[in-house]
Protein backbone atom coordinates (compact mmCIF):
# COMPACT_ATOMS: atom_id res chain seq x y z
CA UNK A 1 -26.07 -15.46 -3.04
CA UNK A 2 -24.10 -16.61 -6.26
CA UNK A 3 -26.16 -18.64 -8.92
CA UNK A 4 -23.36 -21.90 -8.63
CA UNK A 5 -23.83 -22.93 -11.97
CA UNK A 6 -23.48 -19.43 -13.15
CA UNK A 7 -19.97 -19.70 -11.14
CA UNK A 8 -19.38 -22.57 -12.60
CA UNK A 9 -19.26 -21.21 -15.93
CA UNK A 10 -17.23 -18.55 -14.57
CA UNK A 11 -14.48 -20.64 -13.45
CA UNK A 12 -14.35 -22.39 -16.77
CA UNK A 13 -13.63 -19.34 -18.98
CA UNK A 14 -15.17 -16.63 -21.36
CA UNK A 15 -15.71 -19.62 -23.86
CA UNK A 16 -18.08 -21.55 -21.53
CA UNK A 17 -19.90 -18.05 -20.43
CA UNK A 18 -20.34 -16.44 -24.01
CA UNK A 19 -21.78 -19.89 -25.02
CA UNK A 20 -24.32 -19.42 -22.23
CA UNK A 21 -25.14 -16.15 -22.78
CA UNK A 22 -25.97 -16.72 -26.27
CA UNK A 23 -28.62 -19.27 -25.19
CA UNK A 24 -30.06 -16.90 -22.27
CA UNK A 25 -29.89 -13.46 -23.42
CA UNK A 26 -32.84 -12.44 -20.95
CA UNK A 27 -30.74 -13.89 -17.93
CA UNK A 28 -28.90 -12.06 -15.73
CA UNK A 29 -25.20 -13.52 -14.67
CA UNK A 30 -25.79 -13.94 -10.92
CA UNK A 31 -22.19 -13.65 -9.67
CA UNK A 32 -23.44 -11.82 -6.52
CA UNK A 33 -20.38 -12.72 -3.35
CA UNK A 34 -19.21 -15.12 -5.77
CA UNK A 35 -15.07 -15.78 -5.36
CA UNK A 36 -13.80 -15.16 -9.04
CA UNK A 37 -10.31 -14.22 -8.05
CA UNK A 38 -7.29 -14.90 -10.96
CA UNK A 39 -10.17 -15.76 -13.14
CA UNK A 40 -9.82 -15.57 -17.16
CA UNK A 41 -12.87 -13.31 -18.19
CA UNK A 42 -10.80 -11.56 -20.91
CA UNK A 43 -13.37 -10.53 -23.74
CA UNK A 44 -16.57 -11.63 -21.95
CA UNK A 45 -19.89 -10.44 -22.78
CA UNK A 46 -21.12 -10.25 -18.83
CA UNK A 47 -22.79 -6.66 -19.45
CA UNK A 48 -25.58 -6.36 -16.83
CA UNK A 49 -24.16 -9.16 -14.66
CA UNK A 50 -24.67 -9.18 -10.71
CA UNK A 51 -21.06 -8.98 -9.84
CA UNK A 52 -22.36 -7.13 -6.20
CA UNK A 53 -19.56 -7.82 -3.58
CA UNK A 54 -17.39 -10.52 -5.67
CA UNK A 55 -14.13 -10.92 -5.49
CA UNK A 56 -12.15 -10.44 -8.54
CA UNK A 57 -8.82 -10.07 -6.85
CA UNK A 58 -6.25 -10.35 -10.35
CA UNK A 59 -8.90 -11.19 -12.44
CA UNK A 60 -8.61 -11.25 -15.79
CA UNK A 61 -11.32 -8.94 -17.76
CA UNK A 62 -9.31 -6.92 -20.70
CA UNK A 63 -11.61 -6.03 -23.32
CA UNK A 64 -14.68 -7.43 -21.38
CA UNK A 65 -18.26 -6.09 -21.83
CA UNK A 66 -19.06 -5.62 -18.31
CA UNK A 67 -21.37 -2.16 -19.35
CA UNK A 68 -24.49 -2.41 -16.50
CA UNK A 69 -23.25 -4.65 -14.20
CA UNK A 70 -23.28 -4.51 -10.46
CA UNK A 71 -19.82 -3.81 -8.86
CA UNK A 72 -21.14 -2.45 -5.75
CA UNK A 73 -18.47 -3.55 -3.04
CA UNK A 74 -16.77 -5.97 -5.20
CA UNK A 75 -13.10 -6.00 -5.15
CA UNK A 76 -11.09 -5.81 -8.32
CA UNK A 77 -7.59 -5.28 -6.51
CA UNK A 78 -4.93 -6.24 -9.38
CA UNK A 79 -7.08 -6.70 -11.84
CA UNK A 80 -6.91 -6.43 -15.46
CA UNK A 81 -9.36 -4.40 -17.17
CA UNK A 82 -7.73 -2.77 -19.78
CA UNK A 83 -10.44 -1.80 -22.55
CA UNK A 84 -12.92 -3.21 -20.82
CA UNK A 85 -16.22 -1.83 -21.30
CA UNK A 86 -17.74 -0.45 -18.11
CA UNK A 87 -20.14 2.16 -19.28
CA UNK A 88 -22.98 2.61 -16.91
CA UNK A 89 -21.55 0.02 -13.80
CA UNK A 90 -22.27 0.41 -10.17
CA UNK A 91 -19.17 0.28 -8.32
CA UNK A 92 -20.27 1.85 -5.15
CA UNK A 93 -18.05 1.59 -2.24
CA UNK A 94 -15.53 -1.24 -4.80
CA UNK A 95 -12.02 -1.82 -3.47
CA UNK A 96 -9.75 -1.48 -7.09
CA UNK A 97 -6.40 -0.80 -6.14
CA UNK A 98 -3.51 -1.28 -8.31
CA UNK A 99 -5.07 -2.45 -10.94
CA UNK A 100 -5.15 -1.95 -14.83
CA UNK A 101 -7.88 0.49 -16.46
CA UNK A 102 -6.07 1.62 -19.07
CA UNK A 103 -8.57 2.86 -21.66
CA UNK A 104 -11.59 1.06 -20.00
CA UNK A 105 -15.03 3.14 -21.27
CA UNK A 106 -16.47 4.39 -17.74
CA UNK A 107 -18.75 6.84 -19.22
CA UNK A 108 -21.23 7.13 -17.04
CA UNK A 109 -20.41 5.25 -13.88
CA UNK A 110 -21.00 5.04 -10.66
CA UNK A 111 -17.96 4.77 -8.47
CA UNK A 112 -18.92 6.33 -5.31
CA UNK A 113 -16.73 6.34 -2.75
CA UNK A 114 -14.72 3.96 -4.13
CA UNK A 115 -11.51 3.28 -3.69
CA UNK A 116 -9.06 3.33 -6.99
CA UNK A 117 -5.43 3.96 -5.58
CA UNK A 118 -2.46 3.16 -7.16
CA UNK A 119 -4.29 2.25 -10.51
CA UNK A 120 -2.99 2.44 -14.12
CA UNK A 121 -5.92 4.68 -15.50
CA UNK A 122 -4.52 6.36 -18.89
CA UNK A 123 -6.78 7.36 -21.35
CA UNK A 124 -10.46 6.06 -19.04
CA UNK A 125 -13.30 7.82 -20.33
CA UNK A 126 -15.63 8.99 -17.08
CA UNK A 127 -17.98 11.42 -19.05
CA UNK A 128 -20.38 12.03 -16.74
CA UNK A 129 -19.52 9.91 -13.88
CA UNK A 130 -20.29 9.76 -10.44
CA UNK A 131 -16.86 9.77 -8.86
CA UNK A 132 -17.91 11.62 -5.40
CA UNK A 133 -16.16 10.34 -2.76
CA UNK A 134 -13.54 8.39 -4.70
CA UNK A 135 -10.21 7.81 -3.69
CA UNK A 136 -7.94 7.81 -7.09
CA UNK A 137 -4.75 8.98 -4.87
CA UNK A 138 -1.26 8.19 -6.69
CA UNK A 139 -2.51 7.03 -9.44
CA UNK A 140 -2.03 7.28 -13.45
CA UNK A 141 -4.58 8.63 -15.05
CA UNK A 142 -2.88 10.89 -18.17
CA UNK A 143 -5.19 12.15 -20.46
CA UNK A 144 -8.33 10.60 -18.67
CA UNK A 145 -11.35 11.82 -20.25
CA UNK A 146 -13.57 13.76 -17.18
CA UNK A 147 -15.54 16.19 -18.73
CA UNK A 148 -19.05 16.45 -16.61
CA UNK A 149 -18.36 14.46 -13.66
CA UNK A 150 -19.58 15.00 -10.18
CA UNK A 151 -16.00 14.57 -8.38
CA UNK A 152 -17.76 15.80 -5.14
CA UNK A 153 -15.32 15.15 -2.25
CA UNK A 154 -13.13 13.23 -5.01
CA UNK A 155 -9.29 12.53 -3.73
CA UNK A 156 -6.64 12.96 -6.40
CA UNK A 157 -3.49 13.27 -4.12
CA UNK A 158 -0.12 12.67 -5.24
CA UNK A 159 -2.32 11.50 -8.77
CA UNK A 160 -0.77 12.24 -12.45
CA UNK A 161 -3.60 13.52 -14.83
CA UNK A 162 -1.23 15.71 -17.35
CA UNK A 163 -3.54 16.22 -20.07
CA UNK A 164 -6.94 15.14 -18.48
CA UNK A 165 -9.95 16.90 -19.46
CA UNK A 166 -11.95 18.19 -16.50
CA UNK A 167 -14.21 20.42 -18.41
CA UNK A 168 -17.58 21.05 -16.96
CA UNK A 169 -16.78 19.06 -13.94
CA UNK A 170 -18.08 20.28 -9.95
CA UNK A 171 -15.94 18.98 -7.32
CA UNK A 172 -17.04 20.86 -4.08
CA UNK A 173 -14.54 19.45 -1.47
CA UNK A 174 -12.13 17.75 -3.98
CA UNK A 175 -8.30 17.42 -3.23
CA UNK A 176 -5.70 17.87 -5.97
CA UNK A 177 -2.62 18.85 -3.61
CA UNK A 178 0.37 17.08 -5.34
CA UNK A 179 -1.41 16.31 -7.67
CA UNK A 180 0.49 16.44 -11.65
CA UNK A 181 -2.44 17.98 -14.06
CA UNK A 182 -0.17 19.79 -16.04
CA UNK A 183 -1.63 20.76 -19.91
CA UNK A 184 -5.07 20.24 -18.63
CA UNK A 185 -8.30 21.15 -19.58
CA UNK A 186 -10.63 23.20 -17.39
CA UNK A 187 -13.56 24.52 -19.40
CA UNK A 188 -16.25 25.68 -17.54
CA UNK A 189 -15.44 23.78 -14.39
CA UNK A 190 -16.67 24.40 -10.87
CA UNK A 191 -13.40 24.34 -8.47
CA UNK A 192 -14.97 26.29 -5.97
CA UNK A 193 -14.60 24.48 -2.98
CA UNK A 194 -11.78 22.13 -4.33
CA UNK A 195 -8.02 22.26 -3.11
CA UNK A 196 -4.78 22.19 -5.55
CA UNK A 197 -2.23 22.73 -2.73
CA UNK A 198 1.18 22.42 -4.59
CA UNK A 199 0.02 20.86 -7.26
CA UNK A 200 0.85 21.18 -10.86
CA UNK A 201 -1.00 22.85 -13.64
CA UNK A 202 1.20 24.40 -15.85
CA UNK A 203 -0.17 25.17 -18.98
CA UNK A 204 -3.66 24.47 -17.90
CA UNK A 205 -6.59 26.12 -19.84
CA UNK A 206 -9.21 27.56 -16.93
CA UNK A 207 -11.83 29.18 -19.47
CA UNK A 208 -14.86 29.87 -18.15
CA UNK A 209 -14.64 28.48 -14.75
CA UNK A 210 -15.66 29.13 -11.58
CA UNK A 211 -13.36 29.72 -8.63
CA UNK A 212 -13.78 31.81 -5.49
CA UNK A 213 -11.98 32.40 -1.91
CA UNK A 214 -12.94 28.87 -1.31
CA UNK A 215 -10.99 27.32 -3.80
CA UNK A 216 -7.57 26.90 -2.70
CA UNK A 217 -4.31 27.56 -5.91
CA UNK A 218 -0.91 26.46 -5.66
CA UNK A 219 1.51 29.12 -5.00
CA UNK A 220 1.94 31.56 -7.87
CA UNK A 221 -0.71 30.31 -9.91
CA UNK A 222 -3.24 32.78 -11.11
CA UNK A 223 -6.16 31.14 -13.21
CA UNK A 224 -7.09 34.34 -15.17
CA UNK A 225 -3.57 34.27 -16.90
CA UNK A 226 -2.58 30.64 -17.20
CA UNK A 227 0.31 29.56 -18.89
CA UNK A 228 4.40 28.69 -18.51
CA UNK A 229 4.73 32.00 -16.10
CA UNK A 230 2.40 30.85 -13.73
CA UNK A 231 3.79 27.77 -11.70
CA UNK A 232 7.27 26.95 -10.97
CA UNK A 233 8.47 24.09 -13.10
């Protein structure tokens, strides 16, 4: 259960919350089931914060430190996060559709079969993420950064990522079909196992990776010779 004078605070604004934290920088932000939805957090320092199933439903938290925190079955539906910093959060089993990531720092994340459809994701860092499970299907996520995550059962249908990097990645079981990942980088990546069943990857650099009869290509694409030739446009 919520600490109610830490929700309180919460309801009051980043103002009333940074205050606080600046007098308890040992305490942890218990937030835990707390109902924060359509809240202002917008630039709040609530890194490390028990946020464990809260609702955040259109919350505002652009440019928030939220790097630590618990996430773990919160929902954060139509929320803003935009530049937020989320290195290092637990968002196991969240809810976070349609809602704005846009640049947020991931890196290093947990976001286990979580749900992210329909979000606004351009630019998100998820270095070395764990995104196995995840549902990110039809969503925007152009030039995300990916390089060494576990994408393990990941879903990515009907998802743009033209220009992502996916170097170094594994993604046994992943599904890419529809997917846009056009001028992508694959640099030592493990695909075997994953699925890219009429998706797009013109112009996509597969150096070094590691395919076999278990991955499944679109149509006319041959990884060993990648380039305009290979893929209808």
């Amino acid at each position: 259960m919520a600490n109610q004078e830490h929700v309180k605070l919460a309801s009051i604004g980043p103002d009333a919350l940074d205050n606080w934290r600046e007098n308890n920088p040992d305490v942890q932000l218990d937030l835990e089931g707390a109902d924060l939805s359509g809240t202002n957090l917008a630039g709040t320092k609530i890194r490390a914060a028990n946020l464990k199933g809260a609702n955040l439903f259109g919350a505002r938290l652009s440019r928030a430190n939220l790097a630590g925190a618990d996430l773990s079955g919160a929902d954060l539906s139509e929320a803003d996060l935009g530049q937020a910093g989320m290195a290092g959060v637990d968002l196991t089993s969240a809810t976070v559709i349609n809602a704005n990531l846009f640049w947020a720092d991931m890196k290093g994340a947990n976001l286990k079969n979580a749900v992210l459809t329909s979000c606004r994701m351009n630019r998100v860092n998820l270095i070395g993420a764990d995104i196995s499970g995840a549902d990110f299907s039809q969503s925007n996520m152009i030039e995300a950064d990916l390089r060494n995550t576990d994408m393990t059962n990941a879903r990515f249908q009907s998802t743009n990522m033209n220009g992502a990097d996916l170097s170094r990645a594994v993604m046994p079981g992943a599904n890419f079909n529809l997917a846009m990942i056009r001028d992508s980088m694959w640099i030592a990546t493990d695909v075997r196992g994953a699925s890219f069943n009429q998706a797009s990857l013109h112009r996509s650099d597969f150096t070094l990776a590691k395919w076999d009869h278990t991955t499944v290509f679109p149509d006319k694409f041959d990884p060993e010779d990648t380039g305009p030739k290979d893929v209808n446009d």
